[in-house]
PDB file of N, CA and C in Angstrom:
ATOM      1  N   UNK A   1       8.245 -23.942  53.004  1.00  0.00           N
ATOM      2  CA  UNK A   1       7.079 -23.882  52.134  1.00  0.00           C
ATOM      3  C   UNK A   1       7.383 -22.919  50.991  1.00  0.00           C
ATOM      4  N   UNK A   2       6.997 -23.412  49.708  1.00  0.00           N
ATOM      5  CA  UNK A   2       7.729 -22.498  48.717  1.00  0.00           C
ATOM      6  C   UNK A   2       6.130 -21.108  48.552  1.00  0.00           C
ATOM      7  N   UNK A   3       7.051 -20.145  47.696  1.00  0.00           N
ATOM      8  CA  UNK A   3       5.917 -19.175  47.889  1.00  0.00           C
ATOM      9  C   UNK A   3       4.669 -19.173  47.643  1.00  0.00           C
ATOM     10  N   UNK A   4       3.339 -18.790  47.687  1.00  0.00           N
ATOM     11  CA  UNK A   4       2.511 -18.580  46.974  1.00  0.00           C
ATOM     12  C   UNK A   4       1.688 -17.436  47.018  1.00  0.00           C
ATOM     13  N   UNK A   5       1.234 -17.105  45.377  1.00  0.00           N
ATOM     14  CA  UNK A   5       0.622 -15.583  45.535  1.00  0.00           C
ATOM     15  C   UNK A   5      -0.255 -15.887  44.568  1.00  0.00           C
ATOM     16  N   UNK A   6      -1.693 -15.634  44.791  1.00  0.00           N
ATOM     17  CA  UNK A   6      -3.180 -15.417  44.513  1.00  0.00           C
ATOM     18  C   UNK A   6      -3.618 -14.218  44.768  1.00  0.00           C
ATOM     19  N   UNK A   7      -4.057 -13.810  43.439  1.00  0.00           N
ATOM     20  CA  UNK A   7      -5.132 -12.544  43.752  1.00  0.00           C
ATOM     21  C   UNK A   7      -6.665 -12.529  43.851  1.00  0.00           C
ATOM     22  N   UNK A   8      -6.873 -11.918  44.798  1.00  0.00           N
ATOM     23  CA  UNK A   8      -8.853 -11.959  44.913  1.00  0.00           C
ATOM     24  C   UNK A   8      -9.058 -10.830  45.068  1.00  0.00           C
ATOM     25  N   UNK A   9     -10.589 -10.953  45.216  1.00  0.00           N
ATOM     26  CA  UNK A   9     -11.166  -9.322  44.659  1.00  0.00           C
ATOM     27  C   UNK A   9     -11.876  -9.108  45.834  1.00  0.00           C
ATOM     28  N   UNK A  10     -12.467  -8.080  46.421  1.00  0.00           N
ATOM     29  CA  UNK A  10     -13.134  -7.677  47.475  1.00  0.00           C
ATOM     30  C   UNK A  10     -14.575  -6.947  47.323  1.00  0.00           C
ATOM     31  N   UNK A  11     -15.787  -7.594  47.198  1.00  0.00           N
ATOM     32  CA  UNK A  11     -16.919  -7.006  47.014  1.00  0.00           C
ATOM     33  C   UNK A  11     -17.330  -5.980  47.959  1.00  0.00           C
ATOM     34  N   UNK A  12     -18.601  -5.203  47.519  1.00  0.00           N
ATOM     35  CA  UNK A  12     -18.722  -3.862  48.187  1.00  0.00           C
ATOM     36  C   UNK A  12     -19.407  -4.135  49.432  1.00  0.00           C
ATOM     37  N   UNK A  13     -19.542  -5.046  50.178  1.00  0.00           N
ATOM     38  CA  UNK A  13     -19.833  -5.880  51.612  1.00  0.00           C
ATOM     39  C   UNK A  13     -18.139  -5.766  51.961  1.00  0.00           C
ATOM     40  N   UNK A  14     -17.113  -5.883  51.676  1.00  0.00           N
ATOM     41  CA  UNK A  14     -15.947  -5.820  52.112  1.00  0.00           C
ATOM     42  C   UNK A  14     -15.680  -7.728  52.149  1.00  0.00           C
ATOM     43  N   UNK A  15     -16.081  -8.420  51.483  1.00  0.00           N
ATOM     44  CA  UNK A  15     -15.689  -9.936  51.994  1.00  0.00           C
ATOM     45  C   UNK A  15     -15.238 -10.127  50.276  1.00  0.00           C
ATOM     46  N   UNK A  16     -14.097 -11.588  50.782  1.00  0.00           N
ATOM     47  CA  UNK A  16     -13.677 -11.700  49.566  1.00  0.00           C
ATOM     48  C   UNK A  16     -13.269 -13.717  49.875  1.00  0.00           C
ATOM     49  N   UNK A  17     -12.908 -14.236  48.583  1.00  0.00           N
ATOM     50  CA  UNK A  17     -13.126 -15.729  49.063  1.00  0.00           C
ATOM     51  C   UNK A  17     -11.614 -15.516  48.691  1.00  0.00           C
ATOM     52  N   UNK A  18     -10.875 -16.717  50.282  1.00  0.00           N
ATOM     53  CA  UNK A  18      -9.786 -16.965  50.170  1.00  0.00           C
ATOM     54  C   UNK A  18      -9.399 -17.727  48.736  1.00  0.00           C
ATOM     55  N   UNK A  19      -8.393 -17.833  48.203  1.00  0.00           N
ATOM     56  CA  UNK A  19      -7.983 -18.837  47.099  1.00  0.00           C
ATOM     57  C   UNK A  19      -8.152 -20.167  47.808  1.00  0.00           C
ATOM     58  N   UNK A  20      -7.825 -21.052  46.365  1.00  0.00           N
ATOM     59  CA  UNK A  20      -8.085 -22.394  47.217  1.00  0.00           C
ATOM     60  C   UNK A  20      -6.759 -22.582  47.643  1.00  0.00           C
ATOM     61  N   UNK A  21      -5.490 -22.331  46.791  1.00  0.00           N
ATOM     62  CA  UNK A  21      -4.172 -22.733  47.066  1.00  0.00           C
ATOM     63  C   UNK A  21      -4.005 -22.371  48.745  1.00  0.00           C
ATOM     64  N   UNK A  22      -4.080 -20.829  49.094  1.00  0.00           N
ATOM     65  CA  UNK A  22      -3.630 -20.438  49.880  1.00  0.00           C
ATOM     66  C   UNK A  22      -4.712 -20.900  51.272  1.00  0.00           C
ATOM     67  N   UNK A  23      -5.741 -21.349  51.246  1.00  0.00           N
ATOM     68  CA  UNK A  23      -6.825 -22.418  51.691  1.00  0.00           C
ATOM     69  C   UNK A  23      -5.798 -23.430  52.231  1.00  0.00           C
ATOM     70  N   UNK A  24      -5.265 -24.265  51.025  1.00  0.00           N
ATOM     71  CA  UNK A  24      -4.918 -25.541  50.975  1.00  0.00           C
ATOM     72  C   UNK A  24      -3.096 -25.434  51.823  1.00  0.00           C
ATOM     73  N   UNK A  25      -2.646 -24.539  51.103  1.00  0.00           N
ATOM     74  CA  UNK A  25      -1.412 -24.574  52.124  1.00  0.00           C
ATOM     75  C   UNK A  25      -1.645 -23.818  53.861  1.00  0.00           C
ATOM     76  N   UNK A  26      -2.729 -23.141  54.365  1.00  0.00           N
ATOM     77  CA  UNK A  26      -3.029 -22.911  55.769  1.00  0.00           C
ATOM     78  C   UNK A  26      -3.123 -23.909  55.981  1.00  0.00           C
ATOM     79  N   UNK A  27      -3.734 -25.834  55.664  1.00  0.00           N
ATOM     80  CA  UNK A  27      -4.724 -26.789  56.161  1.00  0.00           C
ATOM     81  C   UNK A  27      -6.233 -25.878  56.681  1.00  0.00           C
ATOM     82  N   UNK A  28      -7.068 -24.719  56.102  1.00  0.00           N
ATOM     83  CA  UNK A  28      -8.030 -24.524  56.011  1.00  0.00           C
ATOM     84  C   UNK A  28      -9.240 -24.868  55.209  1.00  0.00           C
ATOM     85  N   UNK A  29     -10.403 -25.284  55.817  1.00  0.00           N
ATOM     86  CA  UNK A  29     -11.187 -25.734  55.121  1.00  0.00           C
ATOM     87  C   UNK A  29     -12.572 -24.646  55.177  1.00  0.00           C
ATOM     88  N   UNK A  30     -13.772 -25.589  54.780  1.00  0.00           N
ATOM     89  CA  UNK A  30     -15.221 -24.922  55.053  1.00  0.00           C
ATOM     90  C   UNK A  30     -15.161 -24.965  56.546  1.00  0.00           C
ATOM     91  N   UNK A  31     -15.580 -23.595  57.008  1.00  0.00           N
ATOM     92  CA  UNK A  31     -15.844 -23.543  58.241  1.00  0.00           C
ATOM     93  C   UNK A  31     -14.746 -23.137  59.175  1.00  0.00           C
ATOM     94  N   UNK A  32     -13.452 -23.349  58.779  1.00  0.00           N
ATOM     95  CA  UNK A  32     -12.097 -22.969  59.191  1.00  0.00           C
ATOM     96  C   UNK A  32     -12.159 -21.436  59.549  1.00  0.00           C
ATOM     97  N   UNK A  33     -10.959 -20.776  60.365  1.00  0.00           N
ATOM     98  CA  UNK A  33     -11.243 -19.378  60.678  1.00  0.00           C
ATOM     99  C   UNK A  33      -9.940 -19.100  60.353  1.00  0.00           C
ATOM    100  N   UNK A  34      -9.894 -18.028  59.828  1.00  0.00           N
ATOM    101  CA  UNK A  34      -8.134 -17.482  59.974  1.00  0.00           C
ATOM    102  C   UNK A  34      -8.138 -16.454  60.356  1.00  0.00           C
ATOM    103  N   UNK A  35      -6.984 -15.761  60.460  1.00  0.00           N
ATOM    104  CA  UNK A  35      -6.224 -14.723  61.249  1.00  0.00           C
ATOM    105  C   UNK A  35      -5.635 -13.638  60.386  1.00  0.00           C
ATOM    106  N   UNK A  36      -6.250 -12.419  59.800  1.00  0.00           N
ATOM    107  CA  UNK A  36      -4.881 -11.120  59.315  1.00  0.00           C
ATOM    108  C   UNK A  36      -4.321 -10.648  60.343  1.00  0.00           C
ATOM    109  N   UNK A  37      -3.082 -10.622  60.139  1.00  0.00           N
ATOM    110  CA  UNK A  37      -2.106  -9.440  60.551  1.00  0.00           C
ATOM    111  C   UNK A  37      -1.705  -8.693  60.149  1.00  0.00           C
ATOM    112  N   UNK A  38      -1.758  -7.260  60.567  1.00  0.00           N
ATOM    113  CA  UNK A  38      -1.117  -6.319  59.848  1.00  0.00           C
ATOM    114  C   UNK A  38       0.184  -5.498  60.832  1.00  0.00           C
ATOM    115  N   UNK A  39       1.372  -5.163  60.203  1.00  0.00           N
ATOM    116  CA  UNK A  39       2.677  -5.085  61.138  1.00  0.00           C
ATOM    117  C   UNK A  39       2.745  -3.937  60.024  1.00  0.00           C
ATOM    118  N   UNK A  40       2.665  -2.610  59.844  1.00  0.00           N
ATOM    119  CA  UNK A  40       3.016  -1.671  59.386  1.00  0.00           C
ATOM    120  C   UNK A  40       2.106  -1.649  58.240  1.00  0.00           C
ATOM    121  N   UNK A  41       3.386  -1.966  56.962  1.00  0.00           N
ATOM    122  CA  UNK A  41       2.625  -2.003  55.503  1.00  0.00           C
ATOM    123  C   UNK A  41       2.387  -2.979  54.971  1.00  0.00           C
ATOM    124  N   UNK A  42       2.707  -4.438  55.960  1.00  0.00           N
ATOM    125  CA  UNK A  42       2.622  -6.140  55.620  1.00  0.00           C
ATOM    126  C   UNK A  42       1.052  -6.539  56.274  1.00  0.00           C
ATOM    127  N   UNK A  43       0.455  -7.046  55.260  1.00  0.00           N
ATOM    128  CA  UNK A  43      -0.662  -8.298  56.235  1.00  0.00           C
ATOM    129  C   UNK A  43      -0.179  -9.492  55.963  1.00  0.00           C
ATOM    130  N   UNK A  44      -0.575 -10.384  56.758  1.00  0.00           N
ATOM    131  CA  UNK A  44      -0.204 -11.574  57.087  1.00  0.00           C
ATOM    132  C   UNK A  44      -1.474 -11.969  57.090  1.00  0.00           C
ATOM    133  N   UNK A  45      -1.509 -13.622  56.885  1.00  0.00           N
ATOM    134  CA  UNK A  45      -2.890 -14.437  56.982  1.00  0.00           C
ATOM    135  C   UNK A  45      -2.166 -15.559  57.545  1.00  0.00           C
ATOM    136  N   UNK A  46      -3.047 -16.044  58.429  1.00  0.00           N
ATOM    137  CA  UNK A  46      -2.512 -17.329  59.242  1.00  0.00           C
ATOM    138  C   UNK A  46      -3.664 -18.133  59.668  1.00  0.00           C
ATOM    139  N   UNK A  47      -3.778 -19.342  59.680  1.00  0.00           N
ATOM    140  CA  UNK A  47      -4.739 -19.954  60.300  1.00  0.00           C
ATOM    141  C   UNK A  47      -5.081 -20.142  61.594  1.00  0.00           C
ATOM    142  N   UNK A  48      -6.116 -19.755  62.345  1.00  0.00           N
ATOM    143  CA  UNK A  48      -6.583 -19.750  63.495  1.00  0.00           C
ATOM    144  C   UNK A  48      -6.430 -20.914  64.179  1.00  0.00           C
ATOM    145  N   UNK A  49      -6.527 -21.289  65.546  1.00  0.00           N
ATOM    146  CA  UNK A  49      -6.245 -22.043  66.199  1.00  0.00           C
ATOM    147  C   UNK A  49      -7.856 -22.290  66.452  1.00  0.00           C
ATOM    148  N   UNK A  50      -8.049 -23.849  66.528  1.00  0.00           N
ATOM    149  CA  UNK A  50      -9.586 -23.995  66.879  1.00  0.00           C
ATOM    150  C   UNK A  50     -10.207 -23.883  68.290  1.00  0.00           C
ATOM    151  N   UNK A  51     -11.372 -22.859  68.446  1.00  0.00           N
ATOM    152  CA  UNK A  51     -11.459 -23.236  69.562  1.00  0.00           C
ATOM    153  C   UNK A  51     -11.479 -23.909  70.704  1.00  0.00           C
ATOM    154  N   UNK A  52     -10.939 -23.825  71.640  1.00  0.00           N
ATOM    155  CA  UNK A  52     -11.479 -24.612  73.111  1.00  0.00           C
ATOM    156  C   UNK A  52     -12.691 -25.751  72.832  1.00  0.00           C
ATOM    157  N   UNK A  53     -12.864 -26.717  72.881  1.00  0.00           N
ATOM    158  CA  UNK A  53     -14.339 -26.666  73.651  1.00  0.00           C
ATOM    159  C   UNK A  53     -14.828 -26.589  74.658  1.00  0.00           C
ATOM    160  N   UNK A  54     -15.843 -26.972  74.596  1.00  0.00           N
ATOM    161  CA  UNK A  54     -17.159 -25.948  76.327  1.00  0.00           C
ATOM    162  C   UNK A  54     -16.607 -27.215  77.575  1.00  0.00           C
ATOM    163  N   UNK A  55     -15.743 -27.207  78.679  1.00  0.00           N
ATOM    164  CA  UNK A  55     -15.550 -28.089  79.091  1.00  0.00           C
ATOM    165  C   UNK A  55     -17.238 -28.855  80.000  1.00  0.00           C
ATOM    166  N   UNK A  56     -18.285 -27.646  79.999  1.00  0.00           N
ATOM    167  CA  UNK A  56     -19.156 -28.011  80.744  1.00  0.00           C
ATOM    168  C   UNK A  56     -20.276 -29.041  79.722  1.00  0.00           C
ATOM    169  N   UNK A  57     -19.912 -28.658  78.415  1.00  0.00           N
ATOM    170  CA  UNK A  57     -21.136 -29.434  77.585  1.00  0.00           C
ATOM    171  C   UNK A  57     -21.047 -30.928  77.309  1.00  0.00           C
ATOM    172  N   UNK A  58     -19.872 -31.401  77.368  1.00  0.00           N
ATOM    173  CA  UNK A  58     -19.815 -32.679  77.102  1.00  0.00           C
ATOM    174  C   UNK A  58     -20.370 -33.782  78.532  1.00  0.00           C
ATOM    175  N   UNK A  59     -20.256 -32.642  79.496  1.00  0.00           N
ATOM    176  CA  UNK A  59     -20.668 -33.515  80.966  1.00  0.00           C
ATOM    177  C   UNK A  59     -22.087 -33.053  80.981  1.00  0.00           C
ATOM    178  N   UNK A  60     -22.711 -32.084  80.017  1.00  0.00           N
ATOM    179  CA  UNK A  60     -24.108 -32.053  80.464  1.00  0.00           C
ATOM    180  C   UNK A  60     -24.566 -32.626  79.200  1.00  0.00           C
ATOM    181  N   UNK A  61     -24.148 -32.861  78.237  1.00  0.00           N
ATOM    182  CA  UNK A  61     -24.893 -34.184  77.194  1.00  0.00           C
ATOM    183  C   UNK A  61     -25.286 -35.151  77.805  1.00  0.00           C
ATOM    184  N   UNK A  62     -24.145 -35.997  78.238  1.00  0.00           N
ATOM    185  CA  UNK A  62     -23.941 -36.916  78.814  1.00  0.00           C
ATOM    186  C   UNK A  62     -24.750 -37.422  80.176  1.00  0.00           C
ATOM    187  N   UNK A  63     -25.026 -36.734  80.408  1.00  0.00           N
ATOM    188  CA  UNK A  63     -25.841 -36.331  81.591  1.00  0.00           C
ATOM    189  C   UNK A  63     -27.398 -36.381  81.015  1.00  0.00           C
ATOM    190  N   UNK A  64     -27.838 -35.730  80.307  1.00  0.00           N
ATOM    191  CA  UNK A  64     -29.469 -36.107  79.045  1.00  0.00           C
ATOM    192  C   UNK A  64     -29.089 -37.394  78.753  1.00  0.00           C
ATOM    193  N   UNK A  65     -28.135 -37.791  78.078  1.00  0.00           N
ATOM    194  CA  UNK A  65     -28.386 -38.658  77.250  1.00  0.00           C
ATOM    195  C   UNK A  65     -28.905 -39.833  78.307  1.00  0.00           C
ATOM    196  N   UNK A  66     -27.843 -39.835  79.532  1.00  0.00           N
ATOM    197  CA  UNK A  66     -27.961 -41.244  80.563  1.00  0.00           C
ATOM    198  C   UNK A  66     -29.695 -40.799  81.396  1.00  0.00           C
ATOM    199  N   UNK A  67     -30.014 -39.526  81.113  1.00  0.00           N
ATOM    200  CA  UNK A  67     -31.846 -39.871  82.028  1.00  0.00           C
ATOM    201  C   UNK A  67     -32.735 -39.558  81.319  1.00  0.00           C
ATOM    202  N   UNK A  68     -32.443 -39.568  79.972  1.00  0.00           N
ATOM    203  CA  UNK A  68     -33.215 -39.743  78.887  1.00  0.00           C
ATOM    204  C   UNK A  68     -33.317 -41.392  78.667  1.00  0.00           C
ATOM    205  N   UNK A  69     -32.286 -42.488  78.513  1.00  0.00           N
ATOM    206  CA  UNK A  69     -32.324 -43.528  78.489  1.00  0.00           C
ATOM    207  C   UNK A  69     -32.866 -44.005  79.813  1.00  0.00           C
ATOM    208  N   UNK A  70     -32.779 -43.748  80.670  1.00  0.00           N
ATOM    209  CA  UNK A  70     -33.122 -44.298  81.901  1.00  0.00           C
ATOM    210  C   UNK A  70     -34.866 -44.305  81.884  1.00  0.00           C
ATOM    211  N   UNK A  71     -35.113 -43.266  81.533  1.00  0.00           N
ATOM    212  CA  UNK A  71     -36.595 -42.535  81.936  1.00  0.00           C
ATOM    213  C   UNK A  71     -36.906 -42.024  80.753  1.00  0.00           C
ATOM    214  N   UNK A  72     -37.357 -42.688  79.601  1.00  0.00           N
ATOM    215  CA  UNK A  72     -38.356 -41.973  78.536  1.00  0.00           C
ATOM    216  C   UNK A  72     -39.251 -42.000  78.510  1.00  0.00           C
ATOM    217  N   UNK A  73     -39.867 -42.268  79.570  1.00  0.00           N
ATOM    218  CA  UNK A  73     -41.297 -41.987  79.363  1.00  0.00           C
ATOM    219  C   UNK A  73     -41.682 -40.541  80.068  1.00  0.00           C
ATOM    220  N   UNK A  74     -40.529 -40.255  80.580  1.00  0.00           N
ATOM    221  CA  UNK A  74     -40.422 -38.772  81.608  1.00  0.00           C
ATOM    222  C   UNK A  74     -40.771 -38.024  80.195  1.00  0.00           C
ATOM    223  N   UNK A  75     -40.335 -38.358  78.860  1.00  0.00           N
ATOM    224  CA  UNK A  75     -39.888 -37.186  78.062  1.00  0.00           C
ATOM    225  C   UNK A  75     -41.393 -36.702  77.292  1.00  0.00           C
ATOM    226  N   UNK A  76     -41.751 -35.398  77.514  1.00  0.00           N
ATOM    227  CA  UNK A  76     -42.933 -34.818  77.051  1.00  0.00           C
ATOM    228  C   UNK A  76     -43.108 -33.652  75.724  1.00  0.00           C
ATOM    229  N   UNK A  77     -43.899 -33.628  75.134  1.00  0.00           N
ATOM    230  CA  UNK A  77     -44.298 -32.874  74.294  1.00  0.00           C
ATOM    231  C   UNK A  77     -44.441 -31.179  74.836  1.00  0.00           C
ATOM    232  N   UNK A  78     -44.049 -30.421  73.844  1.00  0.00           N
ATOM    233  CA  UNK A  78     -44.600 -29.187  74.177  1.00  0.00           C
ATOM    234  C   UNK A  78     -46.130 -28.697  74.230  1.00  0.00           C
ATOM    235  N   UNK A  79     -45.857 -28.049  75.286  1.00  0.00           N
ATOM    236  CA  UNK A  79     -47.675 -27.649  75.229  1.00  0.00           C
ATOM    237  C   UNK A  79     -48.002 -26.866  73.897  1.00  0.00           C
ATOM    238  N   UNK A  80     -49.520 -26.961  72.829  1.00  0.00           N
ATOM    239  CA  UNK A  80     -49.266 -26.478  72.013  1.00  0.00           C
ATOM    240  C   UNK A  80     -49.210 -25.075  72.116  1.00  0.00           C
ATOM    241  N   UNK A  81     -49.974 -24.534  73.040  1.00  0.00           N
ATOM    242  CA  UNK A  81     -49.866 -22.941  73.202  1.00  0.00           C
ATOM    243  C   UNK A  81     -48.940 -22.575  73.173  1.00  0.00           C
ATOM    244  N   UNK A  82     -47.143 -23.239  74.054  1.00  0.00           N
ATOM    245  CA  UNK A  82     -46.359 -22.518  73.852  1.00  0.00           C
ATOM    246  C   UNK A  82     -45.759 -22.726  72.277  1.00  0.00           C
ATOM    247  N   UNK A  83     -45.593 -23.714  71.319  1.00  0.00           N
ATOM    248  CA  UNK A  83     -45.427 -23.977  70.448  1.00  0.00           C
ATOM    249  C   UNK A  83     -46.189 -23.153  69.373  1.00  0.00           C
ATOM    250  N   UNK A  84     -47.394 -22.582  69.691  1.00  0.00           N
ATOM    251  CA  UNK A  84     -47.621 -21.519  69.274  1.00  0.00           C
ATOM    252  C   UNK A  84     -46.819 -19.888  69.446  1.00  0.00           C
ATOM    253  N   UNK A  85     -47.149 -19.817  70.543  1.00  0.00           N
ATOM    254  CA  UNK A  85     -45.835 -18.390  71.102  1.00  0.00           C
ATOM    255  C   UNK A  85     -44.495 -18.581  70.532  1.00  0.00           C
ATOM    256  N   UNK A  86     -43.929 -19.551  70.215  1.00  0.00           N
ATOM    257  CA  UNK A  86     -42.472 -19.604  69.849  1.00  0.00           C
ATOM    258  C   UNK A  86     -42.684 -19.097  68.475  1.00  0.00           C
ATOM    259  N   UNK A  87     -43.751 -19.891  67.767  1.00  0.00           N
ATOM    260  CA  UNK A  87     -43.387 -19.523  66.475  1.00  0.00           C
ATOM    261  C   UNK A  87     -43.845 -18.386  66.018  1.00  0.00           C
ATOM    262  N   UNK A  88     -44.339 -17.700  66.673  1.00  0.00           N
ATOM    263  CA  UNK A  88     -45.402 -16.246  66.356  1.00  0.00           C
ATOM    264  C   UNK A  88     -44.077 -15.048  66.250  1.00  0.00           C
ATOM    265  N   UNK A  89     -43.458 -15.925  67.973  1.00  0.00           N
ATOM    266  CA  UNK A  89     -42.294 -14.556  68.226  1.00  0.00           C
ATOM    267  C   UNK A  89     -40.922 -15.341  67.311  1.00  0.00           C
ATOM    268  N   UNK A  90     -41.141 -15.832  66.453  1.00  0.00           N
ATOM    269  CA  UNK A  90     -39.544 -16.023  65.688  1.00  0.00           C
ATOM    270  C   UNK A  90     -40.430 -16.159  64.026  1.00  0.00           C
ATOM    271  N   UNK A  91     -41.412 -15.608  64.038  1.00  0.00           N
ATOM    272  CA  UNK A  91     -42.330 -15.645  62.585  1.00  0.00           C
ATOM    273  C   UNK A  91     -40.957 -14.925  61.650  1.00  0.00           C
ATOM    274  N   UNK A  92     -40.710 -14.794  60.461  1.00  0.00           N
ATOM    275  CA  UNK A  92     -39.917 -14.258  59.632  1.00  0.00           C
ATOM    276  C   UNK A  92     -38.032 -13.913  60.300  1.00  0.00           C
ATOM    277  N   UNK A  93     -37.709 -14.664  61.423  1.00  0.00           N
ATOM    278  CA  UNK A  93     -36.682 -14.400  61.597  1.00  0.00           C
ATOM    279  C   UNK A  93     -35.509 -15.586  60.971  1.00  0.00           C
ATOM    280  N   UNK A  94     -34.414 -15.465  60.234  1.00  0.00           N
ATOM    281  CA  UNK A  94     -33.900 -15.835  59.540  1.00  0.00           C
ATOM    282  C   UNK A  94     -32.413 -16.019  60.581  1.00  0.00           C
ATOM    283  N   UNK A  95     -32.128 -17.385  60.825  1.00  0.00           N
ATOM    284  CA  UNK A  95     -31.274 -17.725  61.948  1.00  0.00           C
ATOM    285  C   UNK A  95     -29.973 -18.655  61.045  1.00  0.00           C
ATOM    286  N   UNK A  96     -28.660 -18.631  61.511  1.00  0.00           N
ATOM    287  CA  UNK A  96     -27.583 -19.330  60.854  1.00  0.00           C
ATOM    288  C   UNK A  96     -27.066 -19.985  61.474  1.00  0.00           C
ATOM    289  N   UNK A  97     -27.018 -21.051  61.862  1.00  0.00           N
ATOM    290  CA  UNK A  97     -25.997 -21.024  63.268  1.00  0.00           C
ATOM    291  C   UNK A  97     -24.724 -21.226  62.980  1.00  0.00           C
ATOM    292  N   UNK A  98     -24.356 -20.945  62.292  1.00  0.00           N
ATOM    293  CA  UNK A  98     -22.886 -21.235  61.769  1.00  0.00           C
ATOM    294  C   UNK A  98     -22.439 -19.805  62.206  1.00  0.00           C
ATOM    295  N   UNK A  99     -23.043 -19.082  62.133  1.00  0.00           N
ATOM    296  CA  UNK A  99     -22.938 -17.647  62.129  1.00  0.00           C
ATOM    297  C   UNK A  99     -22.236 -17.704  63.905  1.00  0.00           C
ATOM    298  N   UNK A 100     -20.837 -16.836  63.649  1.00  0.00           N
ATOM    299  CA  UNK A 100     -20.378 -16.675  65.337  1.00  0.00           C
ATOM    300  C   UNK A 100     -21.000 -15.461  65.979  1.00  0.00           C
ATOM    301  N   UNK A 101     -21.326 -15.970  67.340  1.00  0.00           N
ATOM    302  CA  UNK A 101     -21.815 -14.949  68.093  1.00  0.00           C
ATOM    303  C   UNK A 101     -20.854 -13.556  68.872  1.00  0.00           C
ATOM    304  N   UNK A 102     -21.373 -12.568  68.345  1.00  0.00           N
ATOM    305  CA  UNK A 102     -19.909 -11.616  68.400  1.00  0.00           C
ATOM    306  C   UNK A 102     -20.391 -11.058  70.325  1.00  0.00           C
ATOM    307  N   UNK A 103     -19.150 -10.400  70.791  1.00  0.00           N
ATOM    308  CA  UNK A 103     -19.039  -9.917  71.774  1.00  0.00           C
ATOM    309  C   UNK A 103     -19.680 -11.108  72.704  1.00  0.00           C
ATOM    310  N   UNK A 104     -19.899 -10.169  74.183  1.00  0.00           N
ATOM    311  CA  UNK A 104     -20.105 -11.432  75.670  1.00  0.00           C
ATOM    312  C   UNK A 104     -21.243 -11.781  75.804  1.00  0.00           C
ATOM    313  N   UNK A 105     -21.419 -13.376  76.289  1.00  0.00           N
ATOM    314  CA  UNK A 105     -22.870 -14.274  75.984  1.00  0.00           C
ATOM    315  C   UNK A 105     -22.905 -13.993  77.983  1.00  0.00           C
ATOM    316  N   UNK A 106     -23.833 -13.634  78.192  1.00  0.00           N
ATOM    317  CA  UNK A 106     -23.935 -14.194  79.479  1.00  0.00           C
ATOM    318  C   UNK A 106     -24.761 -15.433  79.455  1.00  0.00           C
ATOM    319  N   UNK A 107     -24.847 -16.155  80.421  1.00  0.00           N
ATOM    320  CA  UNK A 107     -26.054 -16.803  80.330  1.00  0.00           C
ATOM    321  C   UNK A 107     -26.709 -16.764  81.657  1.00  0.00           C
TER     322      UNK A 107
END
């Protein structure tokens, strides 16, 4: 791969937008994650490996989807009271989901 060097700037949040070149030669896109390394006085940027997926979610879709088809008439509305409570307790909260969830999820 022949060289390439782009300069970007770093706002006072500390984030800065990759170039597109150096984008385009990782194969990174929107939504893509990469990797610095730093080995002394060198950083390195590398493209991340994509996560895993959830081996349990695709068997519990799958699983709705087949007794949802089976049985829709099973499928019910929220009561409005709680549909009230939800939205009272998430009134002004501003959610991303793109946004990664840092440190351990229990569930």
């Amino acid at each position: 791969m022949p060289m390439i060097e782009a300069v970007c700037t770093i706002t006072a949040k500390g984030q800065t937008t990759v170039p597109k070149a150096i984008r385009q030669a990782l194969g990174v896109s929107y939504g893509g994650r990469i990797i610095f390394r730093v080995e002394g006085d060198t950083v390195s940027l590398h493209a991340a490996p994509e996560p895993e997926a959830d081996p349990a979610l695709a068997p519990f879709l799958a699983l709705l989807e087949r007794d949802i088809a089976s049985a829709p008439e099973r499928l019910a509305a929220l009561a409005p009271a709680l549909v009230e409570r939800m939205a009272a307790a998430t009134e002004g909260v501003t959610v991303d989901p793109e946004t990664p969830i840092e440190g351990d999820v229990a569930l």
